[in-house]
PDB file of N, CA and C in Angstrom:
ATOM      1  N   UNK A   1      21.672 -35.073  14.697  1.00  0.00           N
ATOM      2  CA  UNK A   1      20.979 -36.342  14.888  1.00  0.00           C
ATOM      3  C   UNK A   1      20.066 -36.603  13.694  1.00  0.00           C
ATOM      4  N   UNK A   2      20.493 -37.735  13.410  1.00  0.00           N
ATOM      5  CA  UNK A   2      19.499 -38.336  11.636  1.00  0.00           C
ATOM      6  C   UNK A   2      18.003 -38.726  12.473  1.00  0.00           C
ATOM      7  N   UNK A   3      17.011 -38.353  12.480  1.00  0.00           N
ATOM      8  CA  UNK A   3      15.360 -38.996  12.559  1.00  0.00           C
ATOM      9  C   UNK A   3      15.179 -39.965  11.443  1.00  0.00           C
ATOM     10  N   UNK A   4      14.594 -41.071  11.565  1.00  0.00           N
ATOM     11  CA  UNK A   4      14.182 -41.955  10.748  1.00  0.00           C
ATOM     12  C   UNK A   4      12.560 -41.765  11.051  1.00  0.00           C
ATOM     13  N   UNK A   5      11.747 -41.374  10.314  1.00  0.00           N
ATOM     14  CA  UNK A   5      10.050 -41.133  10.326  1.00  0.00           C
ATOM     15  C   UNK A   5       9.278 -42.870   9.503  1.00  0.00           C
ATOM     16  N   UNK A   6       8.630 -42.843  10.501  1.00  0.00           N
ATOM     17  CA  UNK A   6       7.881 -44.035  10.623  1.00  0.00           C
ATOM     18  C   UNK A   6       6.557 -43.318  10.104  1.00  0.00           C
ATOM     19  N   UNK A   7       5.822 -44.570   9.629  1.00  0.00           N
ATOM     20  CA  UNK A   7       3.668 -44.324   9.478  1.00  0.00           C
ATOM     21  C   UNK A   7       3.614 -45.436   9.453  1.00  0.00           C
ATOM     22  N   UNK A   8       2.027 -45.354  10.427  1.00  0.00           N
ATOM     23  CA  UNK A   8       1.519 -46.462  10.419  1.00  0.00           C
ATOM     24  C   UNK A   8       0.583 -46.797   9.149  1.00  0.00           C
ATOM     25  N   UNK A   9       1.090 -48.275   9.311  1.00  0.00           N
ATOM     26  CA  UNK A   9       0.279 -48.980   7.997  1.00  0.00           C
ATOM     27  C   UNK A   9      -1.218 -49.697   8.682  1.00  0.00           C
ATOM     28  N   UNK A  10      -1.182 -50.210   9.566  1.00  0.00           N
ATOM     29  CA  UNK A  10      -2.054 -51.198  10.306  1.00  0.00           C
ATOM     30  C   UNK A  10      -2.557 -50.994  11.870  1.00  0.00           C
ATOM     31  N   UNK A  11      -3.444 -51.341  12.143  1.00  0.00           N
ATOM     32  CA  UNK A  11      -3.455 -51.260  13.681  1.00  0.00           C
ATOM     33  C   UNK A  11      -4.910 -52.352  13.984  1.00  0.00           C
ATOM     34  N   UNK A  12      -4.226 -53.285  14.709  1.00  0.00           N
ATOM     35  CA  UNK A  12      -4.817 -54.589  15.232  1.00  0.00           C
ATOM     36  C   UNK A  12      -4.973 -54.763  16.627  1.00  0.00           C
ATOM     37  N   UNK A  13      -5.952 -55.186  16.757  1.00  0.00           N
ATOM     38  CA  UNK A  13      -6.167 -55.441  18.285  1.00  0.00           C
ATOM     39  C   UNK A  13      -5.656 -56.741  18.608  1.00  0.00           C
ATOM     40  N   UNK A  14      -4.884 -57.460  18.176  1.00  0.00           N
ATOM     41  CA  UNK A  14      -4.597 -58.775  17.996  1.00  0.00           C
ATOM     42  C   UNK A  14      -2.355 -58.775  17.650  1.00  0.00           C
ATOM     43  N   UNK A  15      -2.247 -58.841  18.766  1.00  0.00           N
ATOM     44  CA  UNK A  15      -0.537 -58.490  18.378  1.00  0.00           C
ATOM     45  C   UNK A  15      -0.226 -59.808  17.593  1.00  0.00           C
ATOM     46  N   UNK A  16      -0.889 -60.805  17.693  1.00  0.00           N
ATOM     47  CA  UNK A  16       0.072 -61.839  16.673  1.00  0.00           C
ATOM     48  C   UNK A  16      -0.246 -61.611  15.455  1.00  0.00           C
ATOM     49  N   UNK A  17      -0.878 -61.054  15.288  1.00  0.00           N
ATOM     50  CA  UNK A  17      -1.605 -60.710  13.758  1.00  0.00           C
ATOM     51  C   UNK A  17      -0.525 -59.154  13.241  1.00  0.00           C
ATOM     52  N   UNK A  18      -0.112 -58.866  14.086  1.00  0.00           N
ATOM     53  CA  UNK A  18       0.919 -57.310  14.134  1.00  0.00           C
ATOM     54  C   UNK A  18       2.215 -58.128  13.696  1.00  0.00           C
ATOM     55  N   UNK A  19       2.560 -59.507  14.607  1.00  0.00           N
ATOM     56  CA  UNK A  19       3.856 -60.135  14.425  1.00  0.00           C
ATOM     57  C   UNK A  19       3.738 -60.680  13.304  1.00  0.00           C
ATOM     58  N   UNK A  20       2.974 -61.358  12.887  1.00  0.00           N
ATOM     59  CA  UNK A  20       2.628 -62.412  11.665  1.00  0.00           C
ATOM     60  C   UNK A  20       2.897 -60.903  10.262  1.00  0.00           C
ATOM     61  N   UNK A  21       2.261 -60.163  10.158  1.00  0.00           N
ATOM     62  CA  UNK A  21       2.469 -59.138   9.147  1.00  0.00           C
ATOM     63  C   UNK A  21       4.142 -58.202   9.472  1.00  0.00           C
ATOM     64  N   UNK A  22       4.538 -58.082  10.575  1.00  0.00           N
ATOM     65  CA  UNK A  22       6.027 -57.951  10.548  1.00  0.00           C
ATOM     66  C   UNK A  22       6.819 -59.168   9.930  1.00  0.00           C
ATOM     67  N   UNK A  23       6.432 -60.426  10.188  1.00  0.00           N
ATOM     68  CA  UNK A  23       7.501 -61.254   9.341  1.00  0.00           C
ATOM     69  C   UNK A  23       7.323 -61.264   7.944  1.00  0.00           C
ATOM     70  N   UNK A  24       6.086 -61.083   7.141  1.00  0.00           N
ATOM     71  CA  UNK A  24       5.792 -61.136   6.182  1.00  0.00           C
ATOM     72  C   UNK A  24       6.694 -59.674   5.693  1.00  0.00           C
ATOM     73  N   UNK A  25       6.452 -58.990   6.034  1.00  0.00           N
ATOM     74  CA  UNK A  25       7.584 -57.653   5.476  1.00  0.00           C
ATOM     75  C   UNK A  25       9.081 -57.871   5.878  1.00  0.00           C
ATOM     76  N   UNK A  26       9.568 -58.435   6.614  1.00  0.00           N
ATOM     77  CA  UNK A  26      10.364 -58.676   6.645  1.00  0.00           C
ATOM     78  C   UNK A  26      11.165 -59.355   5.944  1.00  0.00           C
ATOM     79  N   UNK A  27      10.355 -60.556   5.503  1.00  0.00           N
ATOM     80  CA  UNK A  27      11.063 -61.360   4.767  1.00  0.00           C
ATOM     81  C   UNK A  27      10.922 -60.673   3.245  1.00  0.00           C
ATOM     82  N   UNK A  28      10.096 -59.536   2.761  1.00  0.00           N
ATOM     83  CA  UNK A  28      10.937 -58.959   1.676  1.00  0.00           C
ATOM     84  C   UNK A  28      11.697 -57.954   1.606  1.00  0.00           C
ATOM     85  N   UNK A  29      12.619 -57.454   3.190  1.00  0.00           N
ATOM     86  CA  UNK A  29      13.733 -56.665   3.198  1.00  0.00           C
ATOM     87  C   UNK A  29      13.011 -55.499   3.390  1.00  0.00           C
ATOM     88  N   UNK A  30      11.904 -55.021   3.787  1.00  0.00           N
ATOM     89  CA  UNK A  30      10.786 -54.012   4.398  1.00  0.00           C
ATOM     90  C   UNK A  30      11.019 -53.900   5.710  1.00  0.00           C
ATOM     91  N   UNK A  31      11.989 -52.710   6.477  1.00  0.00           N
ATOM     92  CA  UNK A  31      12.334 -52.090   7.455  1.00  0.00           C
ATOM     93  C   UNK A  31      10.798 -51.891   8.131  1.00  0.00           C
ATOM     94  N   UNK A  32      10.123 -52.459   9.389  1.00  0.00           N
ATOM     95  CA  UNK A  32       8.920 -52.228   9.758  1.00  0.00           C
ATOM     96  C   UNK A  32       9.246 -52.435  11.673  1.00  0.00           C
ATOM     97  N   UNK A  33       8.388 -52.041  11.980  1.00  0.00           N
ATOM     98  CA  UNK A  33       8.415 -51.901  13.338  1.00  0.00           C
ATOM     99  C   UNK A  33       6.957 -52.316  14.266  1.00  0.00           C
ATOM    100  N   UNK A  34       6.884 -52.989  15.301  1.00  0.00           N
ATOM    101  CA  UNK A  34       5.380 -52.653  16.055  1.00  0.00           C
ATOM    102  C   UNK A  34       5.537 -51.725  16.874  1.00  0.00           C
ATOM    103  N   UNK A  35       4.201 -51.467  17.448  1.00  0.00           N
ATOM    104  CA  UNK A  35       4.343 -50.424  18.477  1.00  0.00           C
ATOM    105  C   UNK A  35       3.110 -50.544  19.149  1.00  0.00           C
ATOM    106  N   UNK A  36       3.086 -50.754  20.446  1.00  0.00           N
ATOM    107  CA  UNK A  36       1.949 -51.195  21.388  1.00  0.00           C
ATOM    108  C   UNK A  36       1.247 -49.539  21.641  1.00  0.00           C
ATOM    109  N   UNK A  37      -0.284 -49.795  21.255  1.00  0.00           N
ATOM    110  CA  UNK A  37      -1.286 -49.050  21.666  1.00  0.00           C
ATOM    111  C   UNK A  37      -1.847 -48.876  22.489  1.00  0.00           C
ATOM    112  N   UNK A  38      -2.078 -49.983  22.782  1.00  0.00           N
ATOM    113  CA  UNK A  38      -2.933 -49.528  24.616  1.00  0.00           C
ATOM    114  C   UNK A  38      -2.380 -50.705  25.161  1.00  0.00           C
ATOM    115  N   UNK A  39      -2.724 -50.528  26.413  1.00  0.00           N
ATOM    116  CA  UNK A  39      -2.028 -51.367  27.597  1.00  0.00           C
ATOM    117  C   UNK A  39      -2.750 -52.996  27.525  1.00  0.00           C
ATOM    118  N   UNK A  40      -2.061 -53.307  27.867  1.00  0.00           N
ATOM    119  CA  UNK A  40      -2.160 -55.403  28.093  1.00  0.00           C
ATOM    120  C   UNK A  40      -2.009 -55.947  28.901  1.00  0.00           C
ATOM    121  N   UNK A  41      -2.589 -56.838  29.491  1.00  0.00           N
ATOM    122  CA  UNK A  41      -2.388 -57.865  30.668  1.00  0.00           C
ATOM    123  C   UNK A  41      -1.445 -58.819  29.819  1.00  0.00           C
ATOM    124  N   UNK A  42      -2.054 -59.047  29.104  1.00  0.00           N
ATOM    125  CA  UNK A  42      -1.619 -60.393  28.001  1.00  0.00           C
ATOM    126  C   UNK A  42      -0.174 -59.875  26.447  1.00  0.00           C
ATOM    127  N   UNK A  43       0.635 -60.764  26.707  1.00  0.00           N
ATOM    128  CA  UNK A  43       1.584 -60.412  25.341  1.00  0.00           C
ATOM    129  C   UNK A  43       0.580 -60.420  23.833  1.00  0.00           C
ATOM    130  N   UNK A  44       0.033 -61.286  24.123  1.00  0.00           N
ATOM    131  CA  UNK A  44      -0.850 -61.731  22.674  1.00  0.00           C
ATOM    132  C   UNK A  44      -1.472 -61.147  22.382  1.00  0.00           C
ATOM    133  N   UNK A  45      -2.050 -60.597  23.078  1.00  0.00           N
ATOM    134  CA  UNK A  45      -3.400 -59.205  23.276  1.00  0.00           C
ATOM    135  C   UNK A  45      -2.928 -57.848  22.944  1.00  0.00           C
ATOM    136  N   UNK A  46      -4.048 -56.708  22.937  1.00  0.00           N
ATOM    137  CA  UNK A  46      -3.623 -55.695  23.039  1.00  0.00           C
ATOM    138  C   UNK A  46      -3.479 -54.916  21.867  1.00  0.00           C
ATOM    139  N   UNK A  47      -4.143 -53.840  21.821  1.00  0.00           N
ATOM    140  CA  UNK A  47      -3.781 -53.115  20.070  1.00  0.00           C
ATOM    141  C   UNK A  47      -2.224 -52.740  19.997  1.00  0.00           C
ATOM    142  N   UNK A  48      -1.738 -52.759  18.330  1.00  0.00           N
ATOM    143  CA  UNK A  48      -1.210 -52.511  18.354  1.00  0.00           C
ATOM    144  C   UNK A  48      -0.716 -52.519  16.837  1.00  0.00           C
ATOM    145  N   UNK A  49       0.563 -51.206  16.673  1.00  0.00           N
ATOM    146  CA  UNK A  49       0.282 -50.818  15.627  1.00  0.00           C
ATOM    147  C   UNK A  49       1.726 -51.710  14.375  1.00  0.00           C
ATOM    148  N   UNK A  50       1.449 -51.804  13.238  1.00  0.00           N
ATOM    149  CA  UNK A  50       2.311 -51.780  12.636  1.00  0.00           C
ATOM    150  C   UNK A  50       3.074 -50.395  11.516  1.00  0.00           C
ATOM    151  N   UNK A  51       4.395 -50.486  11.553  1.00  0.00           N
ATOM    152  CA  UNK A  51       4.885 -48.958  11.277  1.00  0.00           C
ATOM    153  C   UNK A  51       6.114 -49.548   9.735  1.00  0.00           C
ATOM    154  N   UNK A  52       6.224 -48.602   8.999  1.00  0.00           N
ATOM    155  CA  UNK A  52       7.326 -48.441   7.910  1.00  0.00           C
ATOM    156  C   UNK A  52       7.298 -47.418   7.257  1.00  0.00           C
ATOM    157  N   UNK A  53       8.448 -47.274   6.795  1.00  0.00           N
ATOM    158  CA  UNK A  53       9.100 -46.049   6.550  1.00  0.00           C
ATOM    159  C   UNK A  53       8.396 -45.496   5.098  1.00  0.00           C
ATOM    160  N   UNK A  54       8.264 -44.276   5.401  1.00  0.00           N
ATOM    161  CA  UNK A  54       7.083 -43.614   4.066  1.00  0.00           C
ATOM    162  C   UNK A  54       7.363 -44.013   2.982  1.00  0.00           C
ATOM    163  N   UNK A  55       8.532 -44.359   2.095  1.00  0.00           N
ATOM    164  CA  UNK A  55       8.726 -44.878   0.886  1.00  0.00           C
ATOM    165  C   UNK A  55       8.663 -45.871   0.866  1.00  0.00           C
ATOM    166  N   UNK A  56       8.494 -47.158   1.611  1.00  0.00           N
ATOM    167  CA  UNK A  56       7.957 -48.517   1.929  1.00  0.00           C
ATOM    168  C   UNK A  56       6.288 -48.792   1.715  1.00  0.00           C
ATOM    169  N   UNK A  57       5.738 -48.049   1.751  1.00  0.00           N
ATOM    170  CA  UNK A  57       4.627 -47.258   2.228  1.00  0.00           C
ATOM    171  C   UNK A  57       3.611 -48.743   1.386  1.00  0.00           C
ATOM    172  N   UNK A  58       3.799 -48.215  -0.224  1.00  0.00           N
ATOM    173  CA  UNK A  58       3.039 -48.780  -1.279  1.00  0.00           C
ATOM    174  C   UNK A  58       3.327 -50.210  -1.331  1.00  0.00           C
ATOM    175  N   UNK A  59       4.593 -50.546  -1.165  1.00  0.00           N
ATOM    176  CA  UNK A  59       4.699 -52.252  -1.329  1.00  0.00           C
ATOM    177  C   UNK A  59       4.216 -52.503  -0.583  1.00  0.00           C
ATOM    178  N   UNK A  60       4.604 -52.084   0.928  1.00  0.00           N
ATOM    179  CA  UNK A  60       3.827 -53.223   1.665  1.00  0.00           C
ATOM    180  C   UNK A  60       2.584 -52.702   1.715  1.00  0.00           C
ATOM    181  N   UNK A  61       1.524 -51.981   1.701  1.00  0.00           N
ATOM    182  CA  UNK A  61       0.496 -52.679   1.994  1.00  0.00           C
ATOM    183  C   UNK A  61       0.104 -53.331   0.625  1.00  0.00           C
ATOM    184  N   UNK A  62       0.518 -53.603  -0.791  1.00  0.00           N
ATOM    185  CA  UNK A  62       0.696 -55.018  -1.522  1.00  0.00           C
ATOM    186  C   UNK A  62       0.929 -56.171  -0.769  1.00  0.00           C
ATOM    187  N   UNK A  63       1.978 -56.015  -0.204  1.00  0.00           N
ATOM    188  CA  UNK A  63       2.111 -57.087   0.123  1.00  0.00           C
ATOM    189  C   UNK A  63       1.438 -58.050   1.630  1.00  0.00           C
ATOM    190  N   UNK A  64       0.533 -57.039   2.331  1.00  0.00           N
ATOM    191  CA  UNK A  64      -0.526 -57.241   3.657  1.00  0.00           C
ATOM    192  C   UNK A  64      -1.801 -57.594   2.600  1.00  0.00           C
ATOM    193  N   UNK A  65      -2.330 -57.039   1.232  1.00  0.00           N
ATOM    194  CA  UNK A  65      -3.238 -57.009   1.284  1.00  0.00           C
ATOM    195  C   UNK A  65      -4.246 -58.104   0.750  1.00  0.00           C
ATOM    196  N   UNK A  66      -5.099 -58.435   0.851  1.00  0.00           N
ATOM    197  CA  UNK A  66      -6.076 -59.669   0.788  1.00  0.00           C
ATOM    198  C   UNK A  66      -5.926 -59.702  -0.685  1.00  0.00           C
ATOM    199  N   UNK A  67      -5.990 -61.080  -0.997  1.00  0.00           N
ATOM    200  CA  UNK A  67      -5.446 -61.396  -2.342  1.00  0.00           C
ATOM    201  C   UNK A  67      -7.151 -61.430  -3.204  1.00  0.00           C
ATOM    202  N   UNK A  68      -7.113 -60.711  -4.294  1.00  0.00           N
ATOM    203  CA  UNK A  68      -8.311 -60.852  -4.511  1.00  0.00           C
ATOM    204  C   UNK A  68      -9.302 -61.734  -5.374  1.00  0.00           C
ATOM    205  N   UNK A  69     -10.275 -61.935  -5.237  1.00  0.00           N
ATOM    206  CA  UNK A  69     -10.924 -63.117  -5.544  1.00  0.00           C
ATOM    207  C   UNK A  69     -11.033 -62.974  -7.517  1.00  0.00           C
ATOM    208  N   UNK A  70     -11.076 -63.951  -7.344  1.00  0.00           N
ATOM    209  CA  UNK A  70     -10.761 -64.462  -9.460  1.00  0.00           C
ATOM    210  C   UNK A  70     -12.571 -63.916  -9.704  1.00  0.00           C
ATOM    211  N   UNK A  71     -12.409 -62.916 -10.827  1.00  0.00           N
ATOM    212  CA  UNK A  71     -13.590 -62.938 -11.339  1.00  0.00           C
ATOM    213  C   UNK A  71     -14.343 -64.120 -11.906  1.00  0.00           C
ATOM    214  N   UNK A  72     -16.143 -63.738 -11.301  1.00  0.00           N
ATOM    215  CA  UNK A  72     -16.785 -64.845 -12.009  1.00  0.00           C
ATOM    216  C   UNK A  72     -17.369 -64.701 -13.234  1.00  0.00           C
ATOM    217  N   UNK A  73     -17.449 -65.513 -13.941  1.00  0.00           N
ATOM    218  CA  UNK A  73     -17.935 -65.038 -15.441  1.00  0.00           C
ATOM    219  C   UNK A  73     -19.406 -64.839 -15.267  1.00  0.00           C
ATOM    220  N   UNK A  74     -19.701 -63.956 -16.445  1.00  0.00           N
ATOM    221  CA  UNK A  74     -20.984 -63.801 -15.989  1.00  0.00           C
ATOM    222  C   UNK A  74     -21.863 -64.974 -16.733  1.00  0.00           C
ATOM    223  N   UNK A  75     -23.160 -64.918 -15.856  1.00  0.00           N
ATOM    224  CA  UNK A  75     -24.012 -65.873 -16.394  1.00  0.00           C
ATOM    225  C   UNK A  75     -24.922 -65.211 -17.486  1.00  0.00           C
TER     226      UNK A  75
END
């Protein structure tokens, strides 16, 4: 039996924010997965984690991460 090993990249208490960063990897061909953390009344709710495969590792969190602000010149 082949294992495919997952790590987590993310973990949100906010699952659309888990879905919203799965499509974003997705759409650059980044094999990723969620995975619910604790229990929910609510679909929307609820921690939960985002996962990809260890050599995926470095792009995506490039590609999750906050774009950063343009230096200001100094005064």
């Amino acid at each position: 039996m082949n294992s495919v090993s997952w790590i987590t990249l993310r973990t949100t208490s906010m699952r659309w924010e888990a879905d919203l960063m799965q499509q974003i990897l997705v759409s650059y061909d980044i094999p990723c997965r969620i995975v619910n953390v604790g229990a929910s009344g609510c679909f929307l709710s609820g921690q939960a984690a985002i996962q990809v495969h260890p050599q995926d590792k470095w792009t995506a969190l490039l590609l999750l991460s906050p774009k950063e602000e343009e230096l200001e010149p100094e005064s």
